[in-house]
N, C-alpha and C. Protein backbone atom coordinates (compact mmCIF):
# COMPACT_ATOMS: atom_id res chain seq x y z
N UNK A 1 -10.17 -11.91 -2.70
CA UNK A 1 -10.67 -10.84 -1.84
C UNK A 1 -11.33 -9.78 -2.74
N UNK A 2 -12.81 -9.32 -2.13
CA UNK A 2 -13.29 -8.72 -3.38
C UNK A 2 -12.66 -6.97 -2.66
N UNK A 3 -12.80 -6.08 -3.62
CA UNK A 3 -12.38 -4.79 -3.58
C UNK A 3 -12.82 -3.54 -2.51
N UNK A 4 -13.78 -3.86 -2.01
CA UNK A 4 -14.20 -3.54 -1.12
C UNK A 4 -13.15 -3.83 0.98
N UNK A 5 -13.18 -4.84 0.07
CA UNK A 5 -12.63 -6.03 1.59
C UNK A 5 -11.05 -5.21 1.75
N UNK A 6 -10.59 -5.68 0.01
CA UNK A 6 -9.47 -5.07 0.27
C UNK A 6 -9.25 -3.44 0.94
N UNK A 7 -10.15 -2.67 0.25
CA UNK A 7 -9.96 -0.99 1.09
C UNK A 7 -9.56 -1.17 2.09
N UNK A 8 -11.01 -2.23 2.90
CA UNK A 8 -10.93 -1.55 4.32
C UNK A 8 -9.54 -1.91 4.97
N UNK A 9 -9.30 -3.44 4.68
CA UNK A 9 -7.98 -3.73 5.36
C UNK A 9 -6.89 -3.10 5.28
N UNK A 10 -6.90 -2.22 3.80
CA UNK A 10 -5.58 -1.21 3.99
C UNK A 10 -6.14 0.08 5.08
N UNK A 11 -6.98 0.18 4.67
CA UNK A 11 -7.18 1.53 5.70
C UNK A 11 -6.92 1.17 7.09
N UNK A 12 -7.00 -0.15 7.75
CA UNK A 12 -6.57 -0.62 8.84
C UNK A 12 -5.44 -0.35 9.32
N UNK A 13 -4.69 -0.61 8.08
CA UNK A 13 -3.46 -0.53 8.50
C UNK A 13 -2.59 0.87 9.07
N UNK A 14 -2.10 0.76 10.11
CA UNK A 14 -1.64 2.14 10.83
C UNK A 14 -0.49 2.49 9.93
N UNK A 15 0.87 1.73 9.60
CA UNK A 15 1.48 2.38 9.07
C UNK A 15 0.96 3.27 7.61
N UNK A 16 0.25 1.96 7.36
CA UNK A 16 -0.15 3.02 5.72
C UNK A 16 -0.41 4.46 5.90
N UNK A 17 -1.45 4.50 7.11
CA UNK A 17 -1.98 5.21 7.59
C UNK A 17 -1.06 6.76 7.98
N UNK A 18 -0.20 6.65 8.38
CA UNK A 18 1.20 7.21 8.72
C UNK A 18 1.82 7.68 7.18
N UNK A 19 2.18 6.82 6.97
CA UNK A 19 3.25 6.86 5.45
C UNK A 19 2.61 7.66 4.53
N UNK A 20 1.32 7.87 4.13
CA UNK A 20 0.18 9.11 3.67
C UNK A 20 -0.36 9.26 4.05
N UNK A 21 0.20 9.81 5.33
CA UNK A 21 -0.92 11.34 6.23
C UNK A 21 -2.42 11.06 5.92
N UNK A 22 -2.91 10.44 6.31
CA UNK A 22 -4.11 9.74 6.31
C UNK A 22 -4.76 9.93 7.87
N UNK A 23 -5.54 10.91 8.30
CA UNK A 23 -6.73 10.89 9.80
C UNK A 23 -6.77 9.70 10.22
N UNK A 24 -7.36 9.87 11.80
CA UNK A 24 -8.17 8.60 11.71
C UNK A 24 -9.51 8.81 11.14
N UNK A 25 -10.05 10.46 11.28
CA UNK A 25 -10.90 10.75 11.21
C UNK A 25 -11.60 9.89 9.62
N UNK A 26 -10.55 10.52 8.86
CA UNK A 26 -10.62 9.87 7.25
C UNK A 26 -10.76 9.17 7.47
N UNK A 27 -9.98 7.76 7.75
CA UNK A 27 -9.98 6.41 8.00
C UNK A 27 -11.69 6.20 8.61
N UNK A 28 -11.90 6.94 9.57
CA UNK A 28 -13.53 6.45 9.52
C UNK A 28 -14.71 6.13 8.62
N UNK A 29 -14.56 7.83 8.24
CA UNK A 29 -15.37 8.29 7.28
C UNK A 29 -14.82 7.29 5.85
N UNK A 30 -14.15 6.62 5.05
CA UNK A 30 -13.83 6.38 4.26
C UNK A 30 -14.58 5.29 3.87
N UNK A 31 -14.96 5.11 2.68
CA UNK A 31 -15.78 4.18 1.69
C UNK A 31 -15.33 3.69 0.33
N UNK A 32 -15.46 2.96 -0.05
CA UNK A 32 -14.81 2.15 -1.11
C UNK A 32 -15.69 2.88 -2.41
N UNK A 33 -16.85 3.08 -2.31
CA UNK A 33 -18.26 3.33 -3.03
C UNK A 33 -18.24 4.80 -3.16
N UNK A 34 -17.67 5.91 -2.32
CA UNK A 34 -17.86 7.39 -2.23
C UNK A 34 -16.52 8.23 -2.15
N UNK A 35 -17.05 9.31 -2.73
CA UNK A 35 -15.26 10.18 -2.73
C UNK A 35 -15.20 10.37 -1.84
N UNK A 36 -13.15 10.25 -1.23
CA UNK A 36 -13.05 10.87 -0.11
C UNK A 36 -12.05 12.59 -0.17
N UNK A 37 -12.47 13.34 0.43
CA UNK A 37 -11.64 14.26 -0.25
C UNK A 37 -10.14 14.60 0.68
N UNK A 38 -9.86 13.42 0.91
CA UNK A 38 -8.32 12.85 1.04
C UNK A 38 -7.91 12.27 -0.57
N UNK A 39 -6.99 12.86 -1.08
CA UNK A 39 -6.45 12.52 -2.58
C UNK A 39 -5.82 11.08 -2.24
N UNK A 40 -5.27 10.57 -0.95
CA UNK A 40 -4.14 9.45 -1.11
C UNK A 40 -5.24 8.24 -0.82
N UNK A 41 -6.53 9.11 -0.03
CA UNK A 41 -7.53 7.37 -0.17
C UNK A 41 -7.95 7.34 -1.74
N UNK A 42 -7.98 8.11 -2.17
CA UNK A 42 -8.62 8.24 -3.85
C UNK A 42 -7.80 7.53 -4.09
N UNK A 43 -6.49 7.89 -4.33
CA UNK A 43 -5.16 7.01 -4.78
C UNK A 43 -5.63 5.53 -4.63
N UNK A 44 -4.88 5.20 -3.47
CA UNK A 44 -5.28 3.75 -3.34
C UNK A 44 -6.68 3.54 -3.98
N UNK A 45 -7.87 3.67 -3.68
CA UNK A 45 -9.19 3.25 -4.62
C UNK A 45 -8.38 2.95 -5.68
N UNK A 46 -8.03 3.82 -6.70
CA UNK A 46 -7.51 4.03 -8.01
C UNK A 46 -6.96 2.78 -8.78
N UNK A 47 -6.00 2.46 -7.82
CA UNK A 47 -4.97 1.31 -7.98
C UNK A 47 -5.67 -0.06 -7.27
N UNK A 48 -6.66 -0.30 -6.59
CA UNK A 48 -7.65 -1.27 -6.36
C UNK A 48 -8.46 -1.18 -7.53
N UNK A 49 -9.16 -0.38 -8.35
CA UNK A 49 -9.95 -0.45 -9.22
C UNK A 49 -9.18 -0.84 -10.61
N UNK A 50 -7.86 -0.42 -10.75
CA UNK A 50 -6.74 -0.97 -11.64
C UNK A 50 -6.48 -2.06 -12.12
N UNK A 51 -6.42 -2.53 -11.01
CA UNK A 51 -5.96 -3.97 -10.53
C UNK A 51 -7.55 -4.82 -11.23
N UNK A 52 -8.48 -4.55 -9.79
CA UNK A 52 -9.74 -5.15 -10.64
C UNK A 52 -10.02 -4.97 -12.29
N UNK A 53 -9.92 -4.27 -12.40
CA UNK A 53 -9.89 -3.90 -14.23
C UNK A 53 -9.13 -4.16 -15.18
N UNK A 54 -8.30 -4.67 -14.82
CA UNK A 54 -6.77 -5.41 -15.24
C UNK A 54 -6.36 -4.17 -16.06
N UNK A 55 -5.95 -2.92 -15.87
CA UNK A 55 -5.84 -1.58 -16.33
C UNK A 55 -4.39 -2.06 -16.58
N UNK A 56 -3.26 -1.42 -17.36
CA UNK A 56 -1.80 -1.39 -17.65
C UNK A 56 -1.60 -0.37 -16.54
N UNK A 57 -0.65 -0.55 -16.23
CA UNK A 57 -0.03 0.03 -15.43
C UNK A 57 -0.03 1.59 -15.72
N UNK A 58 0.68 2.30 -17.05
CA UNK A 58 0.82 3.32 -17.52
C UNK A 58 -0.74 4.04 -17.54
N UNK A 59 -1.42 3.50 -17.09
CA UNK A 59 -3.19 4.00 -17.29
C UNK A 59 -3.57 3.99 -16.01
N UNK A 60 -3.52 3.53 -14.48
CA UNK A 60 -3.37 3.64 -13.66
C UNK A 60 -2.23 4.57 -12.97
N UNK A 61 -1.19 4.49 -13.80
CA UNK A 61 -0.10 6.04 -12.89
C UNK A 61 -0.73 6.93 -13.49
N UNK A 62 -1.21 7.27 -14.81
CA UNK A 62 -1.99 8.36 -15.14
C UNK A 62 -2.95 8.89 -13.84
N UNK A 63 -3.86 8.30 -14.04
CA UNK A 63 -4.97 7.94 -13.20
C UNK A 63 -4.12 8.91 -11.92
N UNK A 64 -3.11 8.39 -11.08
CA UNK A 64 -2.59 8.68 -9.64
C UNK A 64 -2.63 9.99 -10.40
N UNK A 65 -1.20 10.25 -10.72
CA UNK A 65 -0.80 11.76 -11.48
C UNK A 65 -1.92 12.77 -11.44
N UNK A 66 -2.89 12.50 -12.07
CA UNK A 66 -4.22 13.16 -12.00
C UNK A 66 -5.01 13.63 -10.40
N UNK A 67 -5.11 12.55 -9.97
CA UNK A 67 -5.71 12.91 -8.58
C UNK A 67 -5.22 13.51 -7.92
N UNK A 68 -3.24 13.05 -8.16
CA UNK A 68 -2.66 14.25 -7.38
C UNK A 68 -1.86 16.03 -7.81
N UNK A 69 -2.86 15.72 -8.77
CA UNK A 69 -2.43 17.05 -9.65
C UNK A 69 -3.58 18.28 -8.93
């Protein structure tokens, strides 16, 4: 599943959606390609782009830490 695909299907998801206070509004507006200035869709991006990048883990919680700093 390429990275893109994956976003949207999490953003689908209602609980996620719930569990970090996530709009629907956001959930509309949201893009894999553009900032959202919701920090927890950044998040997730973060850890999709991680993953794709085969990042260590400790370089990706950075990464979170940061966005949500």
């Amino acid at each position: 599943m390429e990275p893109q695909e994956l976003f949207k299907e999490l953003m689908k998801d209602e609980s996620l959606q719930t569990r970090l206070n996530i709009s629907k509004e956001d959930v509309e507006k949201a893009d894999f390609m553009t900032t959202s200035d919701n920090k927890n869709i950044e998040v997730i991006k973060d850890v999709i782009q991680g993953v794709v990048n085969h990042k260590k883990l400790n370089t990706v919680y950075r990464g979170i830490q940061n966005l949500l700093s």
